[in-house]
Protein backbone atom coordinates (compact mmCIF):
# COMPACT_ATOMS: atom_id res chain seq x y z
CA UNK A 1 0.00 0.00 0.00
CA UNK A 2 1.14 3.20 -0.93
CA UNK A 3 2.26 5.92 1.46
CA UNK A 4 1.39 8.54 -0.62
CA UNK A 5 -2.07 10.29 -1.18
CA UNK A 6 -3.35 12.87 -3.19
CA UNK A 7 -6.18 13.83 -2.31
CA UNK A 8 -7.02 10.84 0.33
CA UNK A 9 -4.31 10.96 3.39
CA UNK A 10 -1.78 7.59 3.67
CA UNK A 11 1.55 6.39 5.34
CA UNK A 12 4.55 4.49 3.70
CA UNK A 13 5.66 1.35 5.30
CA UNK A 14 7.54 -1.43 5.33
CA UNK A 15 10.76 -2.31 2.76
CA UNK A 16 14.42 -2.31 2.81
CA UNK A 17 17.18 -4.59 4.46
CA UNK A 18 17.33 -5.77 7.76
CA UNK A 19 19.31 -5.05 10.74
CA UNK A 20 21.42 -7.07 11.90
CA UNK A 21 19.92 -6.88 15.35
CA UNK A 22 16.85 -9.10 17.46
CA UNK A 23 14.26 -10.33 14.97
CA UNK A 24 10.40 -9.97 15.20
CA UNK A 25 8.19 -11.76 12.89
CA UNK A 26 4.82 -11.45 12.11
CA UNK A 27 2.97 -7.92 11.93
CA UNK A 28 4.31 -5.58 14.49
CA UNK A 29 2.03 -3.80 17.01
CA UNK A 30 2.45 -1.05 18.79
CA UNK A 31 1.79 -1.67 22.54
CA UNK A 32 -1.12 0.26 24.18
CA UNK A 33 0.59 3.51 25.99
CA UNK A 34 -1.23 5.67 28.31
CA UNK A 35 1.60 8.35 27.33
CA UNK A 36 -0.40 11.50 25.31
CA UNK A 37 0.33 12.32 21.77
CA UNK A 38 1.77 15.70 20.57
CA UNK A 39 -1.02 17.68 18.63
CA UNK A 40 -1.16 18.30 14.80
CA UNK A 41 -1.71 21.69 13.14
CA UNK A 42 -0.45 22.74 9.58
CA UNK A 43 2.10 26.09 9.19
CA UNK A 44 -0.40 28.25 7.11
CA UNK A 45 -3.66 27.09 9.14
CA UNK A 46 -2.05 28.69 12.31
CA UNK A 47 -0.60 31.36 10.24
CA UNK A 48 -3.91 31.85 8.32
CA UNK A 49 -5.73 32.89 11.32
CA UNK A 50 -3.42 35.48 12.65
CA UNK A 51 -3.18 37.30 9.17
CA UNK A 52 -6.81 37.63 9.50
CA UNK A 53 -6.50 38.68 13.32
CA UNK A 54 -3.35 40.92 12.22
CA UNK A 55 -5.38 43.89 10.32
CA UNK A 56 -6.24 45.52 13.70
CA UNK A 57 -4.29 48.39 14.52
CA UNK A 58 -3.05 49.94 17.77
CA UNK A 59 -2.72 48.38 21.18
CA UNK A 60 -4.27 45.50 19.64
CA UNK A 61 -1.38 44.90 17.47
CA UNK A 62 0.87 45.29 19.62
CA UNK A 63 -0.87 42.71 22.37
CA UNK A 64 -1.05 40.53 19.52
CA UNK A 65 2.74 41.13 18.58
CA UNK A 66 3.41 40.05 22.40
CA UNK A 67 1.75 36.97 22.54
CA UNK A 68 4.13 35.70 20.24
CA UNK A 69 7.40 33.51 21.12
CA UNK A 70 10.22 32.98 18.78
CA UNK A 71 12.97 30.79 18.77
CA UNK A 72 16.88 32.15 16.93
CA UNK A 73 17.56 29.17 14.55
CA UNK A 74 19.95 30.94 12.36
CA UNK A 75 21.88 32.25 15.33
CA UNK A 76 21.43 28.65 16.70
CA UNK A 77 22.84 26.71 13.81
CA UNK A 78 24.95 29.17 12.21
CA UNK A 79 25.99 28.77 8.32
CA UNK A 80 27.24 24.97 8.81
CA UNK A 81 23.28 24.46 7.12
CA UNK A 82 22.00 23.15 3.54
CA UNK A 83 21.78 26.26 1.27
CA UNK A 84 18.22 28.24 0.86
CA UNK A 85 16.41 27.07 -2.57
CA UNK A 86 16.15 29.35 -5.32
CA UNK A 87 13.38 27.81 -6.97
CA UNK A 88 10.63 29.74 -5.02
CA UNK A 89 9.94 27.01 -2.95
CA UNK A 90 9.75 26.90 0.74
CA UNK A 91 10.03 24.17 3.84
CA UNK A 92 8.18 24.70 6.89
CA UNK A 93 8.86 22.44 9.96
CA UNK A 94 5.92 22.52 12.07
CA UNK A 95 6.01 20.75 15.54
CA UNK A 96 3.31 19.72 17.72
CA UNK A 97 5.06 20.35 21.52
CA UNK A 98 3.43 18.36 24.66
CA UNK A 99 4.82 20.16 27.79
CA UNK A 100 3.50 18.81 30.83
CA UNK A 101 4.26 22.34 32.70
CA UNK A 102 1.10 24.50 33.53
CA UNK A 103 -2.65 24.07 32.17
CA UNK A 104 -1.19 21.31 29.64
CA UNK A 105 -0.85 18.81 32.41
CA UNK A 106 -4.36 18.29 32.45
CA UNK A 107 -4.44 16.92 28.64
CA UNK A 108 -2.22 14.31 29.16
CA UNK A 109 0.06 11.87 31.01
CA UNK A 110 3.86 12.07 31.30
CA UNK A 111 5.80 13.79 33.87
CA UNK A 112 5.06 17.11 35.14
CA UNK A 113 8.48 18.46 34.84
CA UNK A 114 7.97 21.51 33.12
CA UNK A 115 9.76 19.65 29.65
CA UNK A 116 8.74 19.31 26.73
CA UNK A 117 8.44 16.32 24.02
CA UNK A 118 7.91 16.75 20.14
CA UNK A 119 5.45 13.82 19.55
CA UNK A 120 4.50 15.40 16.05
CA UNK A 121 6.79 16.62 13.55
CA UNK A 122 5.88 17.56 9.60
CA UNK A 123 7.58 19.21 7.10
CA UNK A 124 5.69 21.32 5.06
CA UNK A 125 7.12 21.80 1.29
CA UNK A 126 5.16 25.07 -0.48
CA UNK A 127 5.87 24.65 -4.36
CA UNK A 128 6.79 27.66 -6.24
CA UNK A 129 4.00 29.55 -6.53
CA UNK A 130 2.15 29.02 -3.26
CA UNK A 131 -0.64 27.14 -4.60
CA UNK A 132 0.22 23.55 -3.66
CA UNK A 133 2.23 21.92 -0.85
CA UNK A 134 3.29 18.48 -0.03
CA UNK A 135 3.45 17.75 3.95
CA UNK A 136 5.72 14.96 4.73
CA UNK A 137 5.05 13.50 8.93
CA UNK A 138 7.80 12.67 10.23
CA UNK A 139 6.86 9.20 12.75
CA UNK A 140 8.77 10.20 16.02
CA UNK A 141 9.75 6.51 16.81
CA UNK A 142 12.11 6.87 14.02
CA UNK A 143 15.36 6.03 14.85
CA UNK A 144 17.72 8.01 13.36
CA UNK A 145 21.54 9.96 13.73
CA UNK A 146 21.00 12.95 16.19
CA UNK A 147 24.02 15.29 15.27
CA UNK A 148 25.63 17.23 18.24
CA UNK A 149 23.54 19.59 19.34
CA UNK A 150 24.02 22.73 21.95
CA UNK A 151 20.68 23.05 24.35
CA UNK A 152 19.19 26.57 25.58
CA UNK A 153 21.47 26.68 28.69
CA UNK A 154 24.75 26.12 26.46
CA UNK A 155 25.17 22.60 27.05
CA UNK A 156 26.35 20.52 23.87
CA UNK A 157 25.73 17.02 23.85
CA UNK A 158 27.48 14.49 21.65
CA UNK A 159 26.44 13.35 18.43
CA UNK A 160 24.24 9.85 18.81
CA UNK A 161 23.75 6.95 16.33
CA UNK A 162 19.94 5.24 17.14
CA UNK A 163 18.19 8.01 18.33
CA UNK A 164 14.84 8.48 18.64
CA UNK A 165 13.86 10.77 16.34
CA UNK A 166 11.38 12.89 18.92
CA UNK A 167 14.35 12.89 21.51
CA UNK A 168 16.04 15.68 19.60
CA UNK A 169 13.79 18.20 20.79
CA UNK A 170 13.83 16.93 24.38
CA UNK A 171 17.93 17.03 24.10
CA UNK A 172 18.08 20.79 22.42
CA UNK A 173 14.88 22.01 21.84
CA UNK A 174 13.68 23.75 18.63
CA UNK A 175 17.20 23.97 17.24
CA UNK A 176 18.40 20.62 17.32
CA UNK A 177 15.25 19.21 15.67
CA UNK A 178 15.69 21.46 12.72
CA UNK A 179 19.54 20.66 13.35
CA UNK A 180 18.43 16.66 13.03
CA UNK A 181 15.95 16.95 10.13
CA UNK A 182 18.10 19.07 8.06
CA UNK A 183 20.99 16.29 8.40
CA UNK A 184 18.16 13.36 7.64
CA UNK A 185 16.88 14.90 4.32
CA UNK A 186 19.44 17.47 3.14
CA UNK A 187 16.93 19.88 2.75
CA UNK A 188 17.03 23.51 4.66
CA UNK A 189 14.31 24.73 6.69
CA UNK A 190 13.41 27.79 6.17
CA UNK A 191 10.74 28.09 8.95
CA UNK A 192 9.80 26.96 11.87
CA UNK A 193 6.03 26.65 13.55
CA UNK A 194 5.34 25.13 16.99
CA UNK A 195 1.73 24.76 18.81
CA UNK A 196 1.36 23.40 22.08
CA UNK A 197 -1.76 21.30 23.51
CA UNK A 198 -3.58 24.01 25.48
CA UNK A 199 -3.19 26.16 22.43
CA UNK A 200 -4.67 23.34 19.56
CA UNK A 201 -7.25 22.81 22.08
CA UNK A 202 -8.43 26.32 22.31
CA UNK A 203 -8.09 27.24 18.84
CA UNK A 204 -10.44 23.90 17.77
CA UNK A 205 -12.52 25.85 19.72
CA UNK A 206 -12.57 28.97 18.84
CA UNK A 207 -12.73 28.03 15.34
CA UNK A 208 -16.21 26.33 16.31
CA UNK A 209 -14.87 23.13 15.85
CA UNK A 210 -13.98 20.97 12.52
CA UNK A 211 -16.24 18.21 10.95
CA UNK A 212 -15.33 15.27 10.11
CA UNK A 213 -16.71 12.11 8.89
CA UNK A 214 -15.50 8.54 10.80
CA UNK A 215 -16.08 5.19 8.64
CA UNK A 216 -15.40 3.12 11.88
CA UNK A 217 -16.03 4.22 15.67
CA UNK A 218 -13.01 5.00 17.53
CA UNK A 219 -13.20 4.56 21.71
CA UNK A 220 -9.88 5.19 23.40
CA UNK A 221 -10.48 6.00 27.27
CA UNK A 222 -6.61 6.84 27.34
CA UNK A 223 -7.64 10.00 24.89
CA UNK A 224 -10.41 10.87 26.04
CA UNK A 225 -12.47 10.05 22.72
CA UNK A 226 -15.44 8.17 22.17
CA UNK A 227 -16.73 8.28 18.27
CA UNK A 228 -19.55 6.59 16.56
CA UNK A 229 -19.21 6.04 12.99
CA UNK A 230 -20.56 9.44 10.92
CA UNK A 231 -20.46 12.81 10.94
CA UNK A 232 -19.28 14.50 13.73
CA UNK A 233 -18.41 18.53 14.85
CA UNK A 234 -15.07 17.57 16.81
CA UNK A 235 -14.59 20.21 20.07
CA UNK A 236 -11.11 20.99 20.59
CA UNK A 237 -10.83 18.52 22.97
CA UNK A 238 -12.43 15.20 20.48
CA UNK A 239 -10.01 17.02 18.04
CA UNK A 240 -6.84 16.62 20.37
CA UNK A 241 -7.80 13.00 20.82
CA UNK A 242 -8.24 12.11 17.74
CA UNK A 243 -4.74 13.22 16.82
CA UNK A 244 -3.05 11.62 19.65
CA UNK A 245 -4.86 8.45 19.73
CA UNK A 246 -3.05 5.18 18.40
CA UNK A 247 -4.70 2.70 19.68
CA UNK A 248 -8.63 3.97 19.27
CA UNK A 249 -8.31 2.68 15.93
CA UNK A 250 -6.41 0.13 13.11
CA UNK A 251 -3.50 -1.74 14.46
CA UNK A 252 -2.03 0.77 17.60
CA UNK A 253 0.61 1.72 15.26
CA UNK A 254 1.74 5.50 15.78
CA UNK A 255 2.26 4.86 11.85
CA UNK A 256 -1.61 4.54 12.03
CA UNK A 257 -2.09 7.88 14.29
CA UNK A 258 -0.81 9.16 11.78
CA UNK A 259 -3.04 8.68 8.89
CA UNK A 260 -5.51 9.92 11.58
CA UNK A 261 -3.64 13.06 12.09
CA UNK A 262 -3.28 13.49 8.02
CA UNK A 263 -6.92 13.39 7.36
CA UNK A 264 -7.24 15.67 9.98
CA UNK A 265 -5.23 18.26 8.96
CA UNK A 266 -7.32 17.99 5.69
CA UNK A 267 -10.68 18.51 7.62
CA UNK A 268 -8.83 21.04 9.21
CA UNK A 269 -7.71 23.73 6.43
CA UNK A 270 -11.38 22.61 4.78
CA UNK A 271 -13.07 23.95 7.71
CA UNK A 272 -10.94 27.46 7.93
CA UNK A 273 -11.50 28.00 4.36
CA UNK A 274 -15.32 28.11 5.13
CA UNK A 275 -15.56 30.30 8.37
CA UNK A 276 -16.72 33.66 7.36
CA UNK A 277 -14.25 35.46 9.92
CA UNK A 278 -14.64 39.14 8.26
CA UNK A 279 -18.78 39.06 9.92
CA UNK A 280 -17.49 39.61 13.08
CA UNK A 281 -14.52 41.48 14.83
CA UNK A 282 -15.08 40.15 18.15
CA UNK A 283 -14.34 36.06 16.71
CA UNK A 284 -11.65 37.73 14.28
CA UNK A 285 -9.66 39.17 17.00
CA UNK A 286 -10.29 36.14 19.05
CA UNK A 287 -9.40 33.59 17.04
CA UNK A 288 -5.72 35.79 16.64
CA UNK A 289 -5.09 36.30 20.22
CA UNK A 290 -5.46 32.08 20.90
CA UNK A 291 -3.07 31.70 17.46
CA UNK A 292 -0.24 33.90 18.45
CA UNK A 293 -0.57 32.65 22.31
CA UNK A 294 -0.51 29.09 20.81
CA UNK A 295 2.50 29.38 18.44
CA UNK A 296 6.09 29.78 18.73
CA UNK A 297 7.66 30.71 14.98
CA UNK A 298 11.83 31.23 13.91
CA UNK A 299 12.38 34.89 14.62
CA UNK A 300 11.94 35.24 10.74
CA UNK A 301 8.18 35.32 11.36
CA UNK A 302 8.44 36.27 15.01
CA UNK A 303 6.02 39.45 13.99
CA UNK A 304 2.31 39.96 13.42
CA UNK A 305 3.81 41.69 10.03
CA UNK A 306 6.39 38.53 9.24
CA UNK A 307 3.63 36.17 9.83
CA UNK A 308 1.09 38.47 7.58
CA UNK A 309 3.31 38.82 4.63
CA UNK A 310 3.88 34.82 5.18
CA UNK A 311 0.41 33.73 5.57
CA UNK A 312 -0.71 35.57 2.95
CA UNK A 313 1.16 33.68 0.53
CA UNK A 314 -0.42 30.28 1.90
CA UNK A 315 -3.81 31.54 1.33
CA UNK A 316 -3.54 29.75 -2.27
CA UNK A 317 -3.36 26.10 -0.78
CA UNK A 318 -6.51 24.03 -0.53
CA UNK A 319 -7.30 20.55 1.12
CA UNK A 320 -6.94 19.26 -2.46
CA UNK A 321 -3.81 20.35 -2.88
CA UNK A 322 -2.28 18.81 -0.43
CA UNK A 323 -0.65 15.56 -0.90
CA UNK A 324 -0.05 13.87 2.65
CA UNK A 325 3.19 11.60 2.39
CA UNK A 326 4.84 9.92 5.46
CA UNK A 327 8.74 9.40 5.47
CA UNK A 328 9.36 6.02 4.01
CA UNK A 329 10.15 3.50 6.87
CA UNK A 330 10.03 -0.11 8.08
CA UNK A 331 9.89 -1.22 10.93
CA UNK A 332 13.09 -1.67 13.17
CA UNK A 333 13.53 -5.79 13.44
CA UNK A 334 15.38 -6.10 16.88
CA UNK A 335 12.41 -3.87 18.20
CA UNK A 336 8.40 -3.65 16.58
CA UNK A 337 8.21 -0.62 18.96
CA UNK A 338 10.87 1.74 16.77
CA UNK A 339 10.94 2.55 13.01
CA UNK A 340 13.94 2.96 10.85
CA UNK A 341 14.25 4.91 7.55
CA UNK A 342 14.47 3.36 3.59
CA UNK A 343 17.05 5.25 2.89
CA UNK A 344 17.13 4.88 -0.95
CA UNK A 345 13.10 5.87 -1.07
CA UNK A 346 13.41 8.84 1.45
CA UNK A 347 16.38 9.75 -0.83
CA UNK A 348 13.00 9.99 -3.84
CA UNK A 349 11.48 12.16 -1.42
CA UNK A 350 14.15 14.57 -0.40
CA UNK A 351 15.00 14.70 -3.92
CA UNK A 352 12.23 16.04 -5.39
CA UNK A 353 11.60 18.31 -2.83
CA UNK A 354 14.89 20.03 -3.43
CA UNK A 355 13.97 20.27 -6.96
CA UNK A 356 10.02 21.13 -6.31
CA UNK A 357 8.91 18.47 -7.96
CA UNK A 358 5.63 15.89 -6.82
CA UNK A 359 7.11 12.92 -4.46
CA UNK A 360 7.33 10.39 -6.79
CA UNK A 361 4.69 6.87 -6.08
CA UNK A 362 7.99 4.76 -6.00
CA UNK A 363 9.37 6.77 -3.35
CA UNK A 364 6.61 5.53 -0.87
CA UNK A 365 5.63 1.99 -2.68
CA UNK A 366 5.93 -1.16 -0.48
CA UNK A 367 7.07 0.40 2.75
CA UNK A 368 5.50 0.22 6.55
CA UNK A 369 1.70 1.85 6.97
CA UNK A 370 -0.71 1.85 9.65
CA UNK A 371 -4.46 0.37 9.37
CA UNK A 372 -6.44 3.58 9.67
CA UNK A 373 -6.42 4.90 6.49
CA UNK A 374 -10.03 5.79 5.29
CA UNK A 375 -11.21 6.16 8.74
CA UNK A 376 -11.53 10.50 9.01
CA UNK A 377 -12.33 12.22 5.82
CA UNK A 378 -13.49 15.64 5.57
CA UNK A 379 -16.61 16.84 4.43
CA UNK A 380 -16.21 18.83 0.94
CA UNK A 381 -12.56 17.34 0.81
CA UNK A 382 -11.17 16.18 -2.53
């Protein structure tokens, strides 16, 4: 089954040679884990909103301007980074952060040690022209080479072969999982987007919610979410459990959450592109203020202005055309629990997004996928 999916959402799965470690035959489940799942939200949904909250003016503004964190990659990294494209093209990694700290504690398990996880990682690739994007998800079981990275407190830590892939941003934050995916694929990022739990679940919210359609019913106690099969309005919180559920659904696989968390972001850039915000101020300037409180952007957008000027040119991009690819992988043999990449597909995929080009089918044919496929579509979606 192919990873790949245009307009329908997929994940790759499972080809490549074997390691050389423990074998595990048969198909490989994912344990049940009562640990929570980092959110999903796309770069130029989050963005949209605040270019439409941005065209206040005074104090306003400025509160808005405030809300905003940013993070200093390029100071961060420094020039020892692939080169910028010159083909018009841009690459967006967008996290999805689960700090325990504060009001998130309530939305899921872990440790309440005031750190942070990335459970959700995509890379957004906007084509030249801004009117179609390919978002590859990044599984964070993925065992990869983390590359030394310095934390926030100045503390480098060595270089590490195995890694989990999600462990970067526990081990440097921000930095070093920009640092890690630009050394997987090649490919510089030109932007960064992070949204926390509290702030997805809010902005579901505030948006009114985001329908979706469920071919199976999906109960997970651990998330919170209890589905029948149909139509359904999903409140921020049925949203935030359906994108961190693995288990409500197909096989446990997080390869399976997500597929769930690809149709979702479908449903969810349908939905904004159907909310009349312009009929009132009051939602409008709501629906900013949650956004900029919610995100943390590279300093490059770390303005109401940058983040205008960048949304604007996202504006373009529909639900169908998006085509929803997952990094080709297979599943690790000494250990069902981790992934590991197919190097000589992922290669397809890093390829033609350097050259922004469509991800090839081969690049995603035969590899690992989940079982949920099929199971959220959006309403209008196509």
């Amino acid at each position: 089954m192919s990873a790949q999916s245009t307009p329908d959402p997929a994940i790759p799965g499972d080809t490549g040679p074997t390691s050389s470690r423990g074998r595990s035959k048969g198909r490989r489940r994912r344990p049940p884990t009562g640990r929570r799942r980092a959110l999903t939200v796309t770069a130029w949904t989050a963005a949209g909103i605040v270019v439409l909250g941005g065209t206040g003016a005074g104090y306003l503004y400025f509160k808005l301007n405030d809300n905003l964190k940013t993070v200093d990659i390029n100071q961060a990294l420094g020039t020892d980074r692939p080169g910028k494209a010159d083909n018009g093209s841009e690459n967006i990694l967008v996290l999805g952060s689960d700090s325990r700290s504060g009001t998130n504690k309530k939305l899921g398990g872990g440790t309440d040690d005031g750190s942070a996880r990335s459970d959700t990682a995509m890379i957004v690739h906007v084509y030249e022209g801004h009117k179609k994007a390919t978002v590859i998800s990044m599984p964070r079981d993925t065992l990869v080479d983390r590359p030394e990275c310095t934390d926030a407190k100045g503390a480098t830590h060595p270089a590490v072969h195995g890694a989990m892939f999600n462990e970067s941003y526990s081990t440097g934050g921000a930095a070093c999982t920009v640092k890690t995916v630009e050394s997987l694929t090649g490919l510089r990022m030109d932007h960064y987007l992070e949204v926390d739990f509290n702030g997805f679940e809010k902005l579901i919210d505030e948006l009114g919610g985001v329908q979706v359609t469920t071919t199976k019913a999906i109960h997970d106690p651990d998330s919170h979410l209890n589905l029948a099969a149909g139509p359904h309005t999903l409140s921020g919180q049925q949203a935030l459990g359906l994108v961190r559920t693995r288990h409500g659904v197909g096989d446990g696989s997080d390869l399976g959450r997500i597929q769930l968390q690809q149709a979702f972001v479908k449903a969810l850039v349908e939905q904004v592109k159907h909310i009349g915000l312009f009929t009132s101020p009051k939602k409008l300037y709501d629906l900013a203020d949650t956004a900029t409180k919610a995100v943390t952007a590279d300093s490059d957008l770390g303005s109401v202005n940058s983040l205008m000027s960048f949304a604007d040119g996202l504006k373009g991009i529909s639900s169908s055309h998006m085509t929803m690819v997952t990094m080709p992988v297979r599943y690790d043999p000494a250990n069902p629990n981790r992934v590991v990449v197919v190097k000589s597909k992922a290669q397809l995929v890093w390829d033609a997004l350097r050259n922004d080009r469509p991800v090839p089918k081969a690049a995603t044919e035969g590899t690992a996928t989940g079982e949920a496929k099929g199971v959220v579509s959006a309403p209008g979606a196509s």
